[in-house]
C-alpha atoms as a PDB file:
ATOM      1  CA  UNK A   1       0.000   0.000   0.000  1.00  0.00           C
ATOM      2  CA  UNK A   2       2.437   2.070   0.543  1.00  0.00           C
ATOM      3  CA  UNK A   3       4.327   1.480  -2.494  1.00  0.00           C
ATOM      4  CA  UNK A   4       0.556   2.537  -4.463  1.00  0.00           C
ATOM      5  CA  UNK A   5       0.625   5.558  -2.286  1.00  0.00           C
ATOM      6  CA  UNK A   6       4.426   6.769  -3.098  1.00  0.00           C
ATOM      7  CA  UNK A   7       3.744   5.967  -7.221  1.00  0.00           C
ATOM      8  CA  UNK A   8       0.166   7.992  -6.676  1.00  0.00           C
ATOM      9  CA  UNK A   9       2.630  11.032  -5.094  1.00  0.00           C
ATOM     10  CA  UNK A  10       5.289  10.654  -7.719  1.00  0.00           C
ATOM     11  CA  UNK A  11       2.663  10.823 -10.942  1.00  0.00           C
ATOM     12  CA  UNK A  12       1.405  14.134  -9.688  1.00  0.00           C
ATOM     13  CA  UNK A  13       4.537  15.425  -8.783  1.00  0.00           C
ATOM     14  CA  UNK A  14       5.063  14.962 -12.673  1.00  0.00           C
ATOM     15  CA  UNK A  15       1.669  16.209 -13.829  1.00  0.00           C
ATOM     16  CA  UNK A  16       2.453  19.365 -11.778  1.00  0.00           C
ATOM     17  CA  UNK A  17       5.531  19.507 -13.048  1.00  0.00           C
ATOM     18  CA  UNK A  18       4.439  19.362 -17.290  1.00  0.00           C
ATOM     19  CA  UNK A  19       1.506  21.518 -16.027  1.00  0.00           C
ATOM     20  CA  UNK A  20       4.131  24.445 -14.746  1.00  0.00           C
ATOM     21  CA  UNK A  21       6.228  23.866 -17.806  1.00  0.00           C
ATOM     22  CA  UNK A  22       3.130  23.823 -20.214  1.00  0.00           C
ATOM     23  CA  UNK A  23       1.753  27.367 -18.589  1.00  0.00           C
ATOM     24  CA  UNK A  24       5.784  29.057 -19.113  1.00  0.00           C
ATOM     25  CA  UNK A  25       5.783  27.520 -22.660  1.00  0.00           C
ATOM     26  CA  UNK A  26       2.368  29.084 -23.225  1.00  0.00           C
ATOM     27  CA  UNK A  27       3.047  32.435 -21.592  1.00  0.00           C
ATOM     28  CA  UNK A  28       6.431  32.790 -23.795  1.00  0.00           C
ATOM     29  CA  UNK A  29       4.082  31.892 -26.802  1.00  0.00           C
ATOM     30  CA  UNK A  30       1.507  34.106 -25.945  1.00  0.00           C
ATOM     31  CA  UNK A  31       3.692  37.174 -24.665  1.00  0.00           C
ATOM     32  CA  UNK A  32       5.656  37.223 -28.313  1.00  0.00           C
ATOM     33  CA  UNK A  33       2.615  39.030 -30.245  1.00  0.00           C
ATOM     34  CA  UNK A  34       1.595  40.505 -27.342  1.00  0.00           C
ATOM     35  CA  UNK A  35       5.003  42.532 -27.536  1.00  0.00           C
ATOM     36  CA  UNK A  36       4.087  42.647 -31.149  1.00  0.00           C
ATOM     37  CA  UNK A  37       1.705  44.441 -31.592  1.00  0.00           C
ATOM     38  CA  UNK A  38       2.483  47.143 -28.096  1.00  0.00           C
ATOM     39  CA  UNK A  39       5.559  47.792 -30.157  1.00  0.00           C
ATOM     40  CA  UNK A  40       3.541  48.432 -33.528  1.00  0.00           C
ATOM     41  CA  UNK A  41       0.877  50.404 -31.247  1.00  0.00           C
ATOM     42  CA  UNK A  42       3.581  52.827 -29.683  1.00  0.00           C
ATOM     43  CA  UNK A  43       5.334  53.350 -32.904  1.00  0.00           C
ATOM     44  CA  UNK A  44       2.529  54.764 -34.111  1.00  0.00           C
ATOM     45  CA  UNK A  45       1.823  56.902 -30.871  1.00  0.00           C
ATOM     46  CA  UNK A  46       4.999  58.128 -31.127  1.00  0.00           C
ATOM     47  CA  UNK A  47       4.612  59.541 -34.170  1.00  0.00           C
ATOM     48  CA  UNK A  48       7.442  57.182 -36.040  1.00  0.00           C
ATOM     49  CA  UNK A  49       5.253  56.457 -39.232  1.00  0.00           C
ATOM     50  CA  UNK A  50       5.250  59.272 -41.078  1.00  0.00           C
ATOM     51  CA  UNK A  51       3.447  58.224 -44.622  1.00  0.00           C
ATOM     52  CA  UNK A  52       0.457  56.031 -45.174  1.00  0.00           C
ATOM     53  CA  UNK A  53       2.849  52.993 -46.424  1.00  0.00           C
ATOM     54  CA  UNK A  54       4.071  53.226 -43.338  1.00  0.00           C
ATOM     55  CA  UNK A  55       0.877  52.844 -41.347  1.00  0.00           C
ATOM     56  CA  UNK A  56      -0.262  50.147 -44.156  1.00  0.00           C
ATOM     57  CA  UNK A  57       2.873  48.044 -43.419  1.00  0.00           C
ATOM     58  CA  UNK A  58       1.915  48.630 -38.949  1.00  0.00           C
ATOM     59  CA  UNK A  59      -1.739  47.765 -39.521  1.00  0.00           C
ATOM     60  CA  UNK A  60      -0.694  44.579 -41.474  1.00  0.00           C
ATOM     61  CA  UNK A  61       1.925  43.524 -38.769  1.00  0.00           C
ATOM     62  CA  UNK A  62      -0.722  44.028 -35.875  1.00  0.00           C
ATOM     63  CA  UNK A  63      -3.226  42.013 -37.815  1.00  0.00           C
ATOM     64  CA  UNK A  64      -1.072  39.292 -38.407  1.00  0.00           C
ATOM     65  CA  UNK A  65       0.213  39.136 -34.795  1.00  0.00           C
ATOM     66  CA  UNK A  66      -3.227  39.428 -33.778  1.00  0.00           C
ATOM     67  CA  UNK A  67      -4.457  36.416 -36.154  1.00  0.00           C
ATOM     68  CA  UNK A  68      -1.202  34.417 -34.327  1.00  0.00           C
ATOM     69  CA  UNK A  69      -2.511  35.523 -30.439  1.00  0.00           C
ATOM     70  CA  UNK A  70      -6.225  34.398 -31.262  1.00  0.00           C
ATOM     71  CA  UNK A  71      -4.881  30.962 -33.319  1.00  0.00           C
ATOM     72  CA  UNK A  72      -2.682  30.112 -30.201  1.00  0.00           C
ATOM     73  CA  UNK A  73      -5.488  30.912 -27.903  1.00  0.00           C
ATOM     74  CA  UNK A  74      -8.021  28.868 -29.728  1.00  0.00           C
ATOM     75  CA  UNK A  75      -5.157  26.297 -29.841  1.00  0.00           C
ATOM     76  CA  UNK A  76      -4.945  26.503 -26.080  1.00  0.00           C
ATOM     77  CA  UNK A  77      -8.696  25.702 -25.499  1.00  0.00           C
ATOM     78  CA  UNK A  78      -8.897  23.320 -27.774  1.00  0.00           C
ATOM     79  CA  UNK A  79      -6.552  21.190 -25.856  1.00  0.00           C
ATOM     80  CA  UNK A  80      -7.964  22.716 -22.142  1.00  0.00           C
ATOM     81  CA  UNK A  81     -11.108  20.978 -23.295  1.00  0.00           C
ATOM     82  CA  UNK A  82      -9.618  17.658 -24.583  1.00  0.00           C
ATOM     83  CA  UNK A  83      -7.844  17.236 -21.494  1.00  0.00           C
ATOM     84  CA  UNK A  84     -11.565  17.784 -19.335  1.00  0.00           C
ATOM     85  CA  UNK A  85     -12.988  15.325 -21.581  1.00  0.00           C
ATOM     86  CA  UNK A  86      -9.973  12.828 -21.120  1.00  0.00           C
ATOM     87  CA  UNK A  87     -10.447  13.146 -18.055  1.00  0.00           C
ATOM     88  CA  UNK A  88     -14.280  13.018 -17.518  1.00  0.00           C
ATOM     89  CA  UNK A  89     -13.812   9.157 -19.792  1.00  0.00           C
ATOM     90  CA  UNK A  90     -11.353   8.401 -17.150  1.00  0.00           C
ATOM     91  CA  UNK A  91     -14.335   8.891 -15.076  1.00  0.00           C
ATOM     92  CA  UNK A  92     -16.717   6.845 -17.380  1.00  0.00           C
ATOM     93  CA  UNK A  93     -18.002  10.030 -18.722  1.00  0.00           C
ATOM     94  CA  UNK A  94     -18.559   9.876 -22.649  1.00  0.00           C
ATOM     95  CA  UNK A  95     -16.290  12.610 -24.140  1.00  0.00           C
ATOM     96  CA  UNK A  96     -18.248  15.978 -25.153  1.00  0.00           C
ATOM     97  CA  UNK A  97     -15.803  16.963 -27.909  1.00  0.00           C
ATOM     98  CA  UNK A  98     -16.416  13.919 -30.601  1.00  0.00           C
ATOM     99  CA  UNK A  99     -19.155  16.007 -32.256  1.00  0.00           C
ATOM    100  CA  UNK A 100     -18.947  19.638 -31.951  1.00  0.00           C
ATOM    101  CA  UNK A 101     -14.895  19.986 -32.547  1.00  0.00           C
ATOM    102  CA  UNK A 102     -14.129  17.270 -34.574  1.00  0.00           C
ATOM    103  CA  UNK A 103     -15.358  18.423 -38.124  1.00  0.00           C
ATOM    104  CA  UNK A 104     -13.001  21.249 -37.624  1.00  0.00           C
ATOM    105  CA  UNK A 105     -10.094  20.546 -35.278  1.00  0.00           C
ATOM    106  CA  UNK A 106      -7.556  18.766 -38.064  1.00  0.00           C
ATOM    107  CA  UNK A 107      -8.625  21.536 -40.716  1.00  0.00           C
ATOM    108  CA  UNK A 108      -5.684  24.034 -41.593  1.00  0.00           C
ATOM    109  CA  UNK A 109      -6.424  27.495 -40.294  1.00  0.00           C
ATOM    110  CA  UNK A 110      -7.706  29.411 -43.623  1.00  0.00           C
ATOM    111  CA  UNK A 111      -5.172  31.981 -45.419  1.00  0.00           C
ATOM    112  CA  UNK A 112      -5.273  35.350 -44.214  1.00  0.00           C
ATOM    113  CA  UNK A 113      -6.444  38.239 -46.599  1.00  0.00           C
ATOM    114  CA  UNK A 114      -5.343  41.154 -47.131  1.00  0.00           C
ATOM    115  CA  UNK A 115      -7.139  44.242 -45.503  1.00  0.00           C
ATOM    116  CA  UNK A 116      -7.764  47.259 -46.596  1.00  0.00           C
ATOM    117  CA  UNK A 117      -7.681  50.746 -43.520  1.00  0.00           C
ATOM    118  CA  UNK A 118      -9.575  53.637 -44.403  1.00  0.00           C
ATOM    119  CA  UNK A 119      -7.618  56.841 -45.305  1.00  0.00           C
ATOM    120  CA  UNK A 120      -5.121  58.092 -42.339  1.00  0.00           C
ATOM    121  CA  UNK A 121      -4.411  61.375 -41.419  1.00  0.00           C
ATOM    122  CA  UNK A 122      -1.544  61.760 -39.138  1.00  0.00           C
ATOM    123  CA  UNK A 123      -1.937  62.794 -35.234  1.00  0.00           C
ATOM    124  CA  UNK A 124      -1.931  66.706 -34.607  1.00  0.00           C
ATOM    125  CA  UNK A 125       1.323  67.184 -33.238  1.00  0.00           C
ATOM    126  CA  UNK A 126       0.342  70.737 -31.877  1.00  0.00           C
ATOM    127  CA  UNK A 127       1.375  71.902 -28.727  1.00  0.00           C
END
């Protein structure tokens, strides 16, 4: 019994363990276009993109970034919800996921488009 006990306190030692290193992997992935777009944000704040090509090539690098944030979040949830179900069958519980994600969950992500930003006039820089 005590031998059951010490393997039951070593497998969620590990579980804790790939849980702590799953949430700093996901926080590093998450925090990159985060940074992203703040950086793209206070350029233009600042004033450092003077002509519309320059606010063009911004908007396009925030929207990207932004498309990245939301595809690893979705990504994220996806797999918070496969692990519930796993472990609601480990209960005898009949997974919830077969029909409402699995039409769409091995599908590539669709291409992006490009978008078009209304006319920009730069910010008053009046004192």
């Amino acid at each position: 019994m005590l031998a059951w006990i010490d393997t039951a306190f070593q497998a969620r030692a590990a579980a804790e363990a790939r849980t702590r290193r799953f949430f700093a992997d996901a926080s590093h992935e998450l925090r990159t276009p985060l940074v992203g777009i703040k950086g793209y944000t206070d350029l233009y704040h600042m004033g450092a993109l003077p002509t519309r090509a320059d606010v063009n090539q911004t908007m396009t690098r925030i929207a990207a970034e932004s498309e990245r944030l939301t595809r690893l979040v979705e990504e994220m949830l996806l797999l918070a919800r496969i692990d519930e179900d796993a472990a609601g069958a480990d209960r005898g519980r009949e997974p919830s996921f077969a029909l409402d994600l699995a039409p769409w969950t091995c599908a590539p992500s669709p291409p992006t488009r490009s978008t078009t930003y209304e006319p920009w006039t730069p910010p008053d820089r009046s004192p």
